[in-house]
C-alpha atoms as a PDB file:
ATOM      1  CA  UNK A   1      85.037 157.576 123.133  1.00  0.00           C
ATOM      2  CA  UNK A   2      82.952 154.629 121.466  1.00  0.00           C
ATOM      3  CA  UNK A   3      82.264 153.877 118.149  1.00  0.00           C
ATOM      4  CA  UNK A   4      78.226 153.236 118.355  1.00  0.00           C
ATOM      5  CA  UNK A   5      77.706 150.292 116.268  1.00  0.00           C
ATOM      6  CA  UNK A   6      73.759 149.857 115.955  1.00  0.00           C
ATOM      7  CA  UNK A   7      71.131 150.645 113.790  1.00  0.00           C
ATOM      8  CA  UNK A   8      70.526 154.017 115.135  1.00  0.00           C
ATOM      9  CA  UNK A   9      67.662 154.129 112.284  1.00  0.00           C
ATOM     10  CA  UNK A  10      65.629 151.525 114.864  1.00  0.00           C
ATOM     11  CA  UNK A  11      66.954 153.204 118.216  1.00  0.00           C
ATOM     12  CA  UNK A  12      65.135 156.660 116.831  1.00  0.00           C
ATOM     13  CA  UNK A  13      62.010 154.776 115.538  1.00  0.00           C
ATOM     14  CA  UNK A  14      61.625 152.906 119.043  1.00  0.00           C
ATOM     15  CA  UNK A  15      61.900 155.984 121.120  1.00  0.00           C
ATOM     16  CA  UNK A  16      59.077 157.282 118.779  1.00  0.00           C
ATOM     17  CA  UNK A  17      57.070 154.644 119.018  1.00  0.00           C
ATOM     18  CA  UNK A  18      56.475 155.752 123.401  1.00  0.00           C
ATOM     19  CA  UNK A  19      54.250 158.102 122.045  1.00  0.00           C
ATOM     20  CA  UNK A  20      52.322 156.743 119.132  1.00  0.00           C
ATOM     21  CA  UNK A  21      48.958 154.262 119.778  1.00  0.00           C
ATOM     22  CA  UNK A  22      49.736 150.644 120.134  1.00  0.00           C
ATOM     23  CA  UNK A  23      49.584 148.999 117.175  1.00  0.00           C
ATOM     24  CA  UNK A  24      50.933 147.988 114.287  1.00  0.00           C
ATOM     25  CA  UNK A  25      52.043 151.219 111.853  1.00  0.00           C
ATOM     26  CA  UNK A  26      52.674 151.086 108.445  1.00  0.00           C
ATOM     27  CA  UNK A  27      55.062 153.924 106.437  1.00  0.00           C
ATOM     28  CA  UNK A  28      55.308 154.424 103.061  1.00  0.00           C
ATOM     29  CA  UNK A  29      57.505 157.730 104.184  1.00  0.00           C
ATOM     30  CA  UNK A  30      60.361 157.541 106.508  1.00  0.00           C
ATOM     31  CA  UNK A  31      59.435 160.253 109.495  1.00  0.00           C
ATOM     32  CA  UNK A  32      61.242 163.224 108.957  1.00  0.00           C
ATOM     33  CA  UNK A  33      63.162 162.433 112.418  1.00  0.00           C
ATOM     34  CA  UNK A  34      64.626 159.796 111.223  1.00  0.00           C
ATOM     35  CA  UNK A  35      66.122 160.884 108.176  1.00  0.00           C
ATOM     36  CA  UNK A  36      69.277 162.149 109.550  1.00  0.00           C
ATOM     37  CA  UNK A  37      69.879 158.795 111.089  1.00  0.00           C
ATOM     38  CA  UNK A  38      69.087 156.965 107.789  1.00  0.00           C
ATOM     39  CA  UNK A  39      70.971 158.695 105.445  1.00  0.00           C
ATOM     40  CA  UNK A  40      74.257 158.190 108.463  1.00  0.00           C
ATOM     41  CA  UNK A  41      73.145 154.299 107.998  1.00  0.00           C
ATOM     42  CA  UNK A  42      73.043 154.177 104.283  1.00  0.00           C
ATOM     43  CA  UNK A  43      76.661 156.276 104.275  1.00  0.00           C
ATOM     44  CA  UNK A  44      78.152 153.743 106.738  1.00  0.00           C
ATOM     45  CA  UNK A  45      79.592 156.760 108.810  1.00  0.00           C
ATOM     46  CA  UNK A  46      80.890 156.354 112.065  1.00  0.00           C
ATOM     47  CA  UNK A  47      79.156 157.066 115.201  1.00  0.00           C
ATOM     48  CA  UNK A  48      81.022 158.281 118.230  1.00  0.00           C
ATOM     49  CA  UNK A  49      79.783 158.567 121.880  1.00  0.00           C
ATOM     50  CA  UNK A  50      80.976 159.283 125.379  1.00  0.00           C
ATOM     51  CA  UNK A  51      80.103 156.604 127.920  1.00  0.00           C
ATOM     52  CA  UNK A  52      80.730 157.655 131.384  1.00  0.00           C
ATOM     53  CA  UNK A  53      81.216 154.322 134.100  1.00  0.00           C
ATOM     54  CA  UNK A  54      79.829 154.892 137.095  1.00  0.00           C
ATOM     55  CA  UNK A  55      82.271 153.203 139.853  1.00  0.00           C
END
């Protein structure tokens, strides 16, 4: 087990940007599926994730 040290904040916003219009967007709103993310980010709290090597 890893501790995942990135912004996941930008990791969920990128993945939802595959199915939004190029462009630039402007929010004055976080999107709701980011708000568990963002409130993990403002708390600091430790991320943990399995990473499986592939010998």
């Amino acid at each position: 087990m890893f501790i995942k040290e990135i912004n996941q904040v930008a990791d969920v916003l990128s993945k939802a940007g595959l199915d939004t219009d190029i462009g630039v967007h402007f929010m004055e709103q976080p999107p709701p599926q980011v708000m568990p993310s963002l409130l993990d980010d403002l708390c600091e709290s430790p991320r943990f994730r399995n990473v499986v090597f592939n010998m």
